[in-house]
Structures are given as C-alpha cells and as structure tokens.
N, C-alpha and C. Protein backbone atom coordinates (compact mmCIF):
# COMPACT_ATOMS: atom_id res chain seq x y z
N UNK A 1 25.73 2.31 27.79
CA UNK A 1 24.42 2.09 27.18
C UNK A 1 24.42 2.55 25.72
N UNK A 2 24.94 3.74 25.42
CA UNK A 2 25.11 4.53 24.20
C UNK A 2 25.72 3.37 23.17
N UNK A 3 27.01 2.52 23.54
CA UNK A 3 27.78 1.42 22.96
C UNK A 3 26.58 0.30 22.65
N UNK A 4 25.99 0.05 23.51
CA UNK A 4 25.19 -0.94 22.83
C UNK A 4 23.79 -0.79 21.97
N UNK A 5 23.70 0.57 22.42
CA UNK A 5 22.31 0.97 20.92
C UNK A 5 23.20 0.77 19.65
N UNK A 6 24.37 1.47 19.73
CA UNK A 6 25.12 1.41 18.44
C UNK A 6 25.59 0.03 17.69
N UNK A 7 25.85 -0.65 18.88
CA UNK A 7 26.08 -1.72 18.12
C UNK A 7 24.98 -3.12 17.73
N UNK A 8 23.76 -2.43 18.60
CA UNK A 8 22.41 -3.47 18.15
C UNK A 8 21.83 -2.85 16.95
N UNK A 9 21.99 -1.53 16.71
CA UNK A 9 21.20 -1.23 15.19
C UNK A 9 22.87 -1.52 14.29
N UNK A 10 23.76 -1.04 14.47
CA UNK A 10 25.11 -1.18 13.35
C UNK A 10 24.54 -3.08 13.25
N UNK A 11 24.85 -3.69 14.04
CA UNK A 11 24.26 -5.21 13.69
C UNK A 11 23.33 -5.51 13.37
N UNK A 12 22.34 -5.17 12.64
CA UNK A 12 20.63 -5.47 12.23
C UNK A 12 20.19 -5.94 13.57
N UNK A 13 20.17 -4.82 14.10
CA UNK A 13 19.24 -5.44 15.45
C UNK A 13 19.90 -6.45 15.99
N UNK A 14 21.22 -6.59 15.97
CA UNK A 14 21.72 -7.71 16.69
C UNK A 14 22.17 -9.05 16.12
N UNK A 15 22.06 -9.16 14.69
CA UNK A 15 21.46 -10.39 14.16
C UNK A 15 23.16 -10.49 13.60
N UNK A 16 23.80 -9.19 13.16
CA UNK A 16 25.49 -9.76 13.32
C UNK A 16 25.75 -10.20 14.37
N UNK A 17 25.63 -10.07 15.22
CA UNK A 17 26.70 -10.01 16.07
C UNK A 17 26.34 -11.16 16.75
N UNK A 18 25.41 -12.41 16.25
CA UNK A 18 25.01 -13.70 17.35
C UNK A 18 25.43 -14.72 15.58
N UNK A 19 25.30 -14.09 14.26
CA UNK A 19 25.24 -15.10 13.72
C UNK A 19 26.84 -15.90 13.76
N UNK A 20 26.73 -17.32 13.34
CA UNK A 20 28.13 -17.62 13.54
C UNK A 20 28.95 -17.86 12.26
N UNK A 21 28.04 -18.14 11.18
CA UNK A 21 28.48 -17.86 9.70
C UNK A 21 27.65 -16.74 8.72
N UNK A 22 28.12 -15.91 8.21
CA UNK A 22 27.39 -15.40 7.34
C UNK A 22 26.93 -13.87 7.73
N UNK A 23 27.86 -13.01 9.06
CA UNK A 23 26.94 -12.38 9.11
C UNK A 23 26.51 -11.15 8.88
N UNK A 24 27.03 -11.00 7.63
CA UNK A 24 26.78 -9.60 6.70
C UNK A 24 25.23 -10.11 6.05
N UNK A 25 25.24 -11.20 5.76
CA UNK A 25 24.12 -12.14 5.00
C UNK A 25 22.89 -12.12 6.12
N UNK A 26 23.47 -12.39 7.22
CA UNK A 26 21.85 -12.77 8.17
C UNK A 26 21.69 -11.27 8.61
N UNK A 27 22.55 -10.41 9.25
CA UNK A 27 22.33 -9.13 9.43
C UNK A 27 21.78 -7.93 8.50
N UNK A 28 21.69 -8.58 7.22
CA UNK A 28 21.24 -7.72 6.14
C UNK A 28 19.89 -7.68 5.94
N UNK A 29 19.61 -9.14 7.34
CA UNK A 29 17.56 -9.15 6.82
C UNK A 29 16.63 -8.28 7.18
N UNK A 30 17.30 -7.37 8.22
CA UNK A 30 15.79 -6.00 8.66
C UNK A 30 16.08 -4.91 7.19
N UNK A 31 16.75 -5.40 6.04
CA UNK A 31 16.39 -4.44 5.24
C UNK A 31 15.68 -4.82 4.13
N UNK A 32 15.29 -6.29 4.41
CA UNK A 32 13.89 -6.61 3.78
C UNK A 32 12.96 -6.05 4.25
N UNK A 33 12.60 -5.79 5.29
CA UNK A 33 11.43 -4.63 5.55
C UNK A 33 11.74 -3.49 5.58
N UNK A 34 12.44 -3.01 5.73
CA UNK A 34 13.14 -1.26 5.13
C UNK A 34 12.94 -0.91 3.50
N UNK A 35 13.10 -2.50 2.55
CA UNK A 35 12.61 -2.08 1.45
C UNK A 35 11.66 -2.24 0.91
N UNK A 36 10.69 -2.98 1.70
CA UNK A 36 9.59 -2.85 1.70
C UNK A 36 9.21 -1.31 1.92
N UNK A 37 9.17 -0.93 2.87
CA UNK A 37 8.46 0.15 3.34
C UNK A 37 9.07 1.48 2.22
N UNK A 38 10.26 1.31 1.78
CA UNK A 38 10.22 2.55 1.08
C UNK A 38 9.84 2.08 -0.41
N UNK A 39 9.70 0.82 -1.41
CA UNK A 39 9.28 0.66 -2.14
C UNK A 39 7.99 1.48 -2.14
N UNK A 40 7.27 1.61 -1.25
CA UNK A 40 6.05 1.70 -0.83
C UNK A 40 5.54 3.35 -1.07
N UNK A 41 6.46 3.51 -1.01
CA UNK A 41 6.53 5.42 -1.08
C UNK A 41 6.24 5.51 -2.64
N UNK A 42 5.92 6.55 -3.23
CA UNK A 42 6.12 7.25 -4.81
C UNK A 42 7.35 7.21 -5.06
N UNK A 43 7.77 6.52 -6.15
CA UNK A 43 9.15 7.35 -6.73
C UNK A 43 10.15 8.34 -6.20
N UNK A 44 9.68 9.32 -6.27
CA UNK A 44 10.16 10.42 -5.88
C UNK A 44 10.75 10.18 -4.72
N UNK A 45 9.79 9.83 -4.09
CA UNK A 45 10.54 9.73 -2.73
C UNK A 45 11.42 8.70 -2.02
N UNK A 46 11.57 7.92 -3.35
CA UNK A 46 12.06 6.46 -2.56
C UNK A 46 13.72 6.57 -2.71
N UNK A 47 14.11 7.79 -4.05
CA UNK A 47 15.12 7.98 -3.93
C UNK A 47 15.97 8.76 -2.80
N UNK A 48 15.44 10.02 -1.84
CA UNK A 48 15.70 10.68 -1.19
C UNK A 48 15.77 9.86 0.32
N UNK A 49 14.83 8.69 0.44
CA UNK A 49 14.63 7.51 1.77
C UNK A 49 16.11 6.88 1.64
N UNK A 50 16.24 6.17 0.49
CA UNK A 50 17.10 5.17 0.40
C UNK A 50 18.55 6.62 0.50
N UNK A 51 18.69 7.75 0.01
CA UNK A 51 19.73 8.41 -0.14
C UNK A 51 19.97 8.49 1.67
N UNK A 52 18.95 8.98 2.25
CA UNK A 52 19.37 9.08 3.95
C UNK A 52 19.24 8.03 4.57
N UNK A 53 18.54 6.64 4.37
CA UNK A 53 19.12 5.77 4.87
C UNK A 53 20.77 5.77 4.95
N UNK A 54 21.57 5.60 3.47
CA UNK A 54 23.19 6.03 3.26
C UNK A 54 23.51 6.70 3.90
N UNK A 55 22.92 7.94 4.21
CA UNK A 55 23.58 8.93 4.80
C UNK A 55 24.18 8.74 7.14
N UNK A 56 22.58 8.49 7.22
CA UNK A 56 22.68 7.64 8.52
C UNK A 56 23.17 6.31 9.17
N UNK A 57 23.87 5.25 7.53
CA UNK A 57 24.42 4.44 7.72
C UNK A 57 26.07 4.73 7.81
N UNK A 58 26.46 6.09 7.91
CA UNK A 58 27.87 6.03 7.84
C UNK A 58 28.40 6.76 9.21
N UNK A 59 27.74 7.56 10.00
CA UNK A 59 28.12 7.77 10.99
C UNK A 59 28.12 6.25 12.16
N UNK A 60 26.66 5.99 11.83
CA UNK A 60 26.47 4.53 12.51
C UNK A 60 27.23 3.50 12.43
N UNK A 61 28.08 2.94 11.53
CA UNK A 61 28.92 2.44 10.98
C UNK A 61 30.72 2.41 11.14
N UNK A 62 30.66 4.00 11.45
CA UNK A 62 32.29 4.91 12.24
C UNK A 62 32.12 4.34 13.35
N UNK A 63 30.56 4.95 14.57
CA UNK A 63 30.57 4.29 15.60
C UNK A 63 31.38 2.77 15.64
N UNK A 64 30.29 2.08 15.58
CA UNK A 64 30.25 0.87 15.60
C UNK A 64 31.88 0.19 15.40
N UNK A 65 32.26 0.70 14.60
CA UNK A 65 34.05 0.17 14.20
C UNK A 65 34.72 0.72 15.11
N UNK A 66 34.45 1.98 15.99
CA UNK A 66 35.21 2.40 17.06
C UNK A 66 34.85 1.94 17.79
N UNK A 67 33.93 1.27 18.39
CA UNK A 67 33.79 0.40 19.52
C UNK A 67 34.03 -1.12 19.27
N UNK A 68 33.93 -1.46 18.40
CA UNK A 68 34.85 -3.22 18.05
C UNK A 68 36.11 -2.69 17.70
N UNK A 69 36.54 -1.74 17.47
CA UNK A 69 38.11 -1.93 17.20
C UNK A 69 38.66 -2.48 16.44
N UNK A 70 37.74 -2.82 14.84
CA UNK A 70 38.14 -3.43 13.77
C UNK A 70 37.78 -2.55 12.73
N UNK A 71 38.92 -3.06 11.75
CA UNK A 71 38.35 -2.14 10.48
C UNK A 71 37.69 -3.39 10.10
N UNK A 72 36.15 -2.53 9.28
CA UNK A 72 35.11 -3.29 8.51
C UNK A 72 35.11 -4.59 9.45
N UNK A 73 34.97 -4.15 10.75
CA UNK A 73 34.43 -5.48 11.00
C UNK A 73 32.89 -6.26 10.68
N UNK A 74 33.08 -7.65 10.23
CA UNK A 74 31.92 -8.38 9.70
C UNK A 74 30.34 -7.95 10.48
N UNK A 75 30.61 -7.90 11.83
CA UNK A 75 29.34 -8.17 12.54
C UNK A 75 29.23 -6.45 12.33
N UNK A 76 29.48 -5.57 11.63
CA UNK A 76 28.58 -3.99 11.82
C UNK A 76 27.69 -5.03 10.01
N UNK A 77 26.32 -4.30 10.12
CA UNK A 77 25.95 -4.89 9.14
C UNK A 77 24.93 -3.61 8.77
N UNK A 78 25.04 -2.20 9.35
CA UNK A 78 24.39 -1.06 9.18
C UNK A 78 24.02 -0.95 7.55
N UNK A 79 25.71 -1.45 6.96
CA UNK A 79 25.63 -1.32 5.78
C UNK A 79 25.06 -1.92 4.48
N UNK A 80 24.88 -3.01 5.09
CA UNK A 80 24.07 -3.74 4.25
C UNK A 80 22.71 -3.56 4.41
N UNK A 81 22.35 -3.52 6.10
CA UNK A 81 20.49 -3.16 6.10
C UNK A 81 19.83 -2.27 5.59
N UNK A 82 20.44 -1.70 5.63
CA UNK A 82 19.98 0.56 5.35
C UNK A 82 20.55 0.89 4.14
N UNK A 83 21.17 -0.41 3.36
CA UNK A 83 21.42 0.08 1.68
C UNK A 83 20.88 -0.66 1.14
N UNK A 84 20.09 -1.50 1.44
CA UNK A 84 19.73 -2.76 0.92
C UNK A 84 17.90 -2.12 0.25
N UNK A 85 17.36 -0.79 0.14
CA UNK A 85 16.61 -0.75 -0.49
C UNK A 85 16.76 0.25 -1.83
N UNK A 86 18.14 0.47 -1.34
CA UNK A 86 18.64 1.35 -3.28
C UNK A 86 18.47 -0.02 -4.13
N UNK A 87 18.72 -1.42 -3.93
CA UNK A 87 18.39 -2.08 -4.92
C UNK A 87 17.43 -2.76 -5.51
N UNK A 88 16.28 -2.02 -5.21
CA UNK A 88 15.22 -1.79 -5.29
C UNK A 88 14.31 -0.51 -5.39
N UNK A 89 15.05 0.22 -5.81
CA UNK A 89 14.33 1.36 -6.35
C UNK A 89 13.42 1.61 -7.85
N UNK A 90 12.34 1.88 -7.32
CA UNK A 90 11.68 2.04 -8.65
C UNK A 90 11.05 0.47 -8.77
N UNK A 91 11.27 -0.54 -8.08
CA UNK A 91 10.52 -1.83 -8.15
C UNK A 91 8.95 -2.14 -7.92
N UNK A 92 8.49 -2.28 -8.33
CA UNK A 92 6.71 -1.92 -8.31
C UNK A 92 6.60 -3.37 -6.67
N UNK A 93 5.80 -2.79 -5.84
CA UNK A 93 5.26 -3.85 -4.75
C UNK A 93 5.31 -5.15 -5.44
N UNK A 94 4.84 -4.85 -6.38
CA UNK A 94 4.38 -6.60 -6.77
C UNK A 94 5.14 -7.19 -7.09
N UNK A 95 6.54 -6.88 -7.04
CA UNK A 95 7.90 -7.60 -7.30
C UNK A 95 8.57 -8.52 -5.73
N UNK A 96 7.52 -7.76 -4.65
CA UNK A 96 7.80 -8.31 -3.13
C UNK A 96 6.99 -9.87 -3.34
N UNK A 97 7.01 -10.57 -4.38
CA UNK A 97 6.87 -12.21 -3.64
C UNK A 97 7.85 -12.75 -3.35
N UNK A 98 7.27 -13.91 -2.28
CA UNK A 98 8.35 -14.60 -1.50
C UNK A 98 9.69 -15.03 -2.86
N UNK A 99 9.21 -15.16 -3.00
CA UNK A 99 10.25 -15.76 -4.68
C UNK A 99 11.92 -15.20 -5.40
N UNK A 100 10.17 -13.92 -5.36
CA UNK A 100 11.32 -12.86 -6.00
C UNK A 100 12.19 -11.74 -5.12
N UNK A 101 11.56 -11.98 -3.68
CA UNK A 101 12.49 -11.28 -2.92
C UNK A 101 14.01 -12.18 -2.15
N UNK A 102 13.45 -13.63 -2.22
CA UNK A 102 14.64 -14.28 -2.51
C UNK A 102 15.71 -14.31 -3.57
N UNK A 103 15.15 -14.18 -4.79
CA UNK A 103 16.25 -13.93 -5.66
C UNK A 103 16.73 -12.62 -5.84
N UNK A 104 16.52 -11.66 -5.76
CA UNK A 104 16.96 -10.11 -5.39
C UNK A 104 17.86 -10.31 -4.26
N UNK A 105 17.53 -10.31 -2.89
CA UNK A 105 18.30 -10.62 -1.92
C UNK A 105 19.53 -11.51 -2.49
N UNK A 106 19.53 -12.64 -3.46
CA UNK A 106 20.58 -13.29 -3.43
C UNK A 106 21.72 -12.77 -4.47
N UNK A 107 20.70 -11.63 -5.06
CA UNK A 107 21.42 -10.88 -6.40
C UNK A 107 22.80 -9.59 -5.08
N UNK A 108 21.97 -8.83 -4.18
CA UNK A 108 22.63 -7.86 -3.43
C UNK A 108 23.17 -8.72 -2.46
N UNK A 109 23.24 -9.93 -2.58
CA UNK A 109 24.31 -10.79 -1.60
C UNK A 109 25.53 -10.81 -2.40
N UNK A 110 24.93 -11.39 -3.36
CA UNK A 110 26.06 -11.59 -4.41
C UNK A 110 27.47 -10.87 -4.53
N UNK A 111 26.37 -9.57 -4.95
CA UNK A 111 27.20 -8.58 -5.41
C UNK A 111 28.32 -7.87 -4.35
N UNK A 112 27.76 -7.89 -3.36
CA UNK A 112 28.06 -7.27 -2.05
C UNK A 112 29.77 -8.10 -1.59
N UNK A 113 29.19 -9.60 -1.92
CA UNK A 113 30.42 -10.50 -1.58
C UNK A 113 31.45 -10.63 -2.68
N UNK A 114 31.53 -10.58 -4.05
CA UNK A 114 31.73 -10.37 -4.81
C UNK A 114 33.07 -9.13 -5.14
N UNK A 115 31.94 -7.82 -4.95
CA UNK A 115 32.64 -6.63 -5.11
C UNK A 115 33.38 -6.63 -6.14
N UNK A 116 32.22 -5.85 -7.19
CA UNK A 116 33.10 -5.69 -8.55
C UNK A 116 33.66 -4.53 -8.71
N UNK A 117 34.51 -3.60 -9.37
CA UNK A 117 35.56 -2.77 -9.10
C UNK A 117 34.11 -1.61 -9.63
N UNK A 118 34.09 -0.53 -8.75
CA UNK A 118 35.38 -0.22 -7.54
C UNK A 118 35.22 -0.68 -6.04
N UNK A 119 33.97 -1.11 -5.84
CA UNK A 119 33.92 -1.51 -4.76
C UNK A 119 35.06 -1.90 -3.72
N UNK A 120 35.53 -2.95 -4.23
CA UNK A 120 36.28 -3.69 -3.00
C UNK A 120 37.76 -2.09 -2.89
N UNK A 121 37.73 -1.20 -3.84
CA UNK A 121 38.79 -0.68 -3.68
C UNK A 121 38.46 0.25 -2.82
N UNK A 122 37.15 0.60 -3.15
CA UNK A 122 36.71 1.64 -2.01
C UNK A 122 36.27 1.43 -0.72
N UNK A 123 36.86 0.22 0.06
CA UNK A 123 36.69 -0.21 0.79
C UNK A 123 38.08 0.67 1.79
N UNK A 124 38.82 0.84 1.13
CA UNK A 124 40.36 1.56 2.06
C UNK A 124 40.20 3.06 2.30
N UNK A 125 38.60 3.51 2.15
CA UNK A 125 38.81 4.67 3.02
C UNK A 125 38.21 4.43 4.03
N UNK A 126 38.80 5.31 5.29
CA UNK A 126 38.43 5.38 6.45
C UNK A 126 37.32 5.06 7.15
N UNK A 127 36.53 4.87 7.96
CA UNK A 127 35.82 4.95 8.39
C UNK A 127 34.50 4.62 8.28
N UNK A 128 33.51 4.86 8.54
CA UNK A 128 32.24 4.28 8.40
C UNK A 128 32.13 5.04 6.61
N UNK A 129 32.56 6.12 6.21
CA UNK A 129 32.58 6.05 5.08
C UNK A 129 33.37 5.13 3.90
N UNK A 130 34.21 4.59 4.41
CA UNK A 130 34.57 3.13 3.31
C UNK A 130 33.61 2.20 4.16
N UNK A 131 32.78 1.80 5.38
CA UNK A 131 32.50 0.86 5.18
C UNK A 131 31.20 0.76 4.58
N UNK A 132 30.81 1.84 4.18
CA UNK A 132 29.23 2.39 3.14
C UNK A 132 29.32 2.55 2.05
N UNK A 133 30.62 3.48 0.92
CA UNK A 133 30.76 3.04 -0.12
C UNK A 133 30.81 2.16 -0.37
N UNK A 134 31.36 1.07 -0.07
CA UNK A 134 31.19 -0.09 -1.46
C UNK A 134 29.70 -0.57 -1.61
N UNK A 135 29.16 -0.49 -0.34
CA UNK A 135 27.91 -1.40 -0.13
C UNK A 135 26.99 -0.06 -1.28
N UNK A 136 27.12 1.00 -1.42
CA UNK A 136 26.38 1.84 -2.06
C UNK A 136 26.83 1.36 -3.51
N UNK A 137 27.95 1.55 -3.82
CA UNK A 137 28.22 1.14 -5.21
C UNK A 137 27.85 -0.16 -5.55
N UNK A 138 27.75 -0.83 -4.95
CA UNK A 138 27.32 -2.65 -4.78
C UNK A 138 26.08 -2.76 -5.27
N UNK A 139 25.04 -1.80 -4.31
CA UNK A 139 23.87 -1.85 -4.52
C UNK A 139 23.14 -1.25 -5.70
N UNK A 140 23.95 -0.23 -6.07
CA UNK A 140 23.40 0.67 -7.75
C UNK A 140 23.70 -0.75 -8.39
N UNK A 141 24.93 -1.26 -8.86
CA UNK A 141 25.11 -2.83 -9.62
C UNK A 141 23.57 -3.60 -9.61
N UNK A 142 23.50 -3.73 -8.06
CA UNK A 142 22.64 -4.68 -7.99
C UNK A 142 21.08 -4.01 -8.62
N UNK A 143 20.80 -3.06 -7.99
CA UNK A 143 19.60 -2.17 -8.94
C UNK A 143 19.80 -2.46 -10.13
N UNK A 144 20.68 -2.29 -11.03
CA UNK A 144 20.62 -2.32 -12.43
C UNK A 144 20.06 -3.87 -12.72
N UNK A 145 20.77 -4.83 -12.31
CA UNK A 145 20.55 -6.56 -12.14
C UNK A 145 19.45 -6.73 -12.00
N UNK A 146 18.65 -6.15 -10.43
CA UNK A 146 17.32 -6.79 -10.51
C UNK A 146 16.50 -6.15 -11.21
N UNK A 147 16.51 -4.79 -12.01
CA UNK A 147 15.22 -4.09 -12.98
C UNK A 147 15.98 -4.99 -14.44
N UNK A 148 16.49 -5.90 -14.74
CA UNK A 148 17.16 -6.56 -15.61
C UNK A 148 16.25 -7.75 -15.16
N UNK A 149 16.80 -8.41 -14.25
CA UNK A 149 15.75 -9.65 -13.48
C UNK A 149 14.53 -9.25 -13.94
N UNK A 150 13.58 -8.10 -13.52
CA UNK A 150 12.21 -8.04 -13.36
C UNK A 150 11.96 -7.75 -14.73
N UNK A 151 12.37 -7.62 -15.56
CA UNK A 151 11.87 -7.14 -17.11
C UNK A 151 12.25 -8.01 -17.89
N UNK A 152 12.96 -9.12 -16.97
CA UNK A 152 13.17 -10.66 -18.09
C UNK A 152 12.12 -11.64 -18.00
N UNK A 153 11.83 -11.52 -16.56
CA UNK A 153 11.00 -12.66 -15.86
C UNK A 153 9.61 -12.05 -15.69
N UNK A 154 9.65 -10.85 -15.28
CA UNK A 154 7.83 -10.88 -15.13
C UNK A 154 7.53 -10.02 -16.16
C-alpha cells in the first residue's frame, strides 16, 4: 500500500504513470494549482512554500525510483509538480490567466526539457536528489524568463 501512495503522488496523482507521451509534461499539471495556491501567500512566504515543496520532493522522488527500479525514471513527475511554483515566485495573481499560465507552463516545459548547463549535468547524482536538482535549477532559469515575460507583456 505504502508503494502505491508513493508512486500516485511521485506521478502527479497518477497522471505519469497512465500518460503515454509526454509524461513529465502531463504529470507536471497538479502544480498548476500548487502555484496557484502559493502565489497566493505574501512574498515572504512563498519563498519558504516553494523551498519545502523541494525539500519533500526529494525523498519522494528516492522512493519512487526505488520502487520502479529506474534511474530518473520519466513517470516519477514529483519533480516537476512540487517545483513547478519556484517559477513563479513573486508573480502577482493576476498573471494566473488562462493565457498566461499557458505560456509560463510552456516556458518551465521548455526549460526543464531543454536543460541548460548545469542542469542536465546535475542530473548524475544519486537519487531523488539528482532527480530534483536539475528541475530546481531549471526552474530559477525559468523564474528569471517568466518575470522577463511579465514585464515585457503586461
């Protein structure tokens, strides 16, 4: 029972582990409402949310790879859901339209698939901690991108 809590939250609720293409991309969507909800907080606090989200995405993440028996396997997607609101820190609510949370999302897709250095290098440490660094370093990139996005466009 323990194996499959781990691997329905390491999969966004499941949503790796049924998609059949993509599924760092479709598993990454319960952290559209994760960044919602901590956008939502003060400042202050949105850094310390999004820091323990990271923090609880890397034990979750060890799991999860010890029970598939892969390194970085695709369908754990802990890492993308539960980091996916550092790139959005400091983003005012009103940056959540349908619009613009599509193009953000496609900015921390991007980047994520991408992996500009060091990312993809920090992918060769061990454990649920390489499979959370990069996505952390990914996502500061992508923070910088979308407060770049939002101060071009709105």
């Amino acid at each position: 029972m323990k194996n499959k809590v781990v691997l329905f939250l390491a999969s966004g609720f499941g949503l790796g582990l049924f998609a059949p293409v993509a599924p760092g991309t479709v598993g990454s969507l319960p952290g559209l409402a994760l960044a919602y909800m901590i956008c939502s907080l003060p400042l202050f606090l949105q850094m310390p949310a999004a820091l323990g989200f990271t923090l609880l995405a890397i034990p979750l993440c060890d799991a999860a790879e010890k029970i598939l028996a892969v390194k970085d396997d695709g369908r754990i997607t802990a890492d993308e859901w539960m980091l996916y609101p550092i790139a959005f820190i400091g983003l005012p609510l009103s940056s959540f339209t349908w619009w613009q949370v599509l193009l953000t999302f496609a900015v921390v897709r991007a980047v994520d698939i991408l992996k500009p250095y060091p990312c993809r290098q920090l992918q060769a440490i061990p454990g649920g901690r390489g499979i959370v660094i990069d996505d952390f370093v990914a996502n500061l990139y992508s923070l910088g991108l979308n407060w770049v996005l939002y101060l071009t466009l709105f």
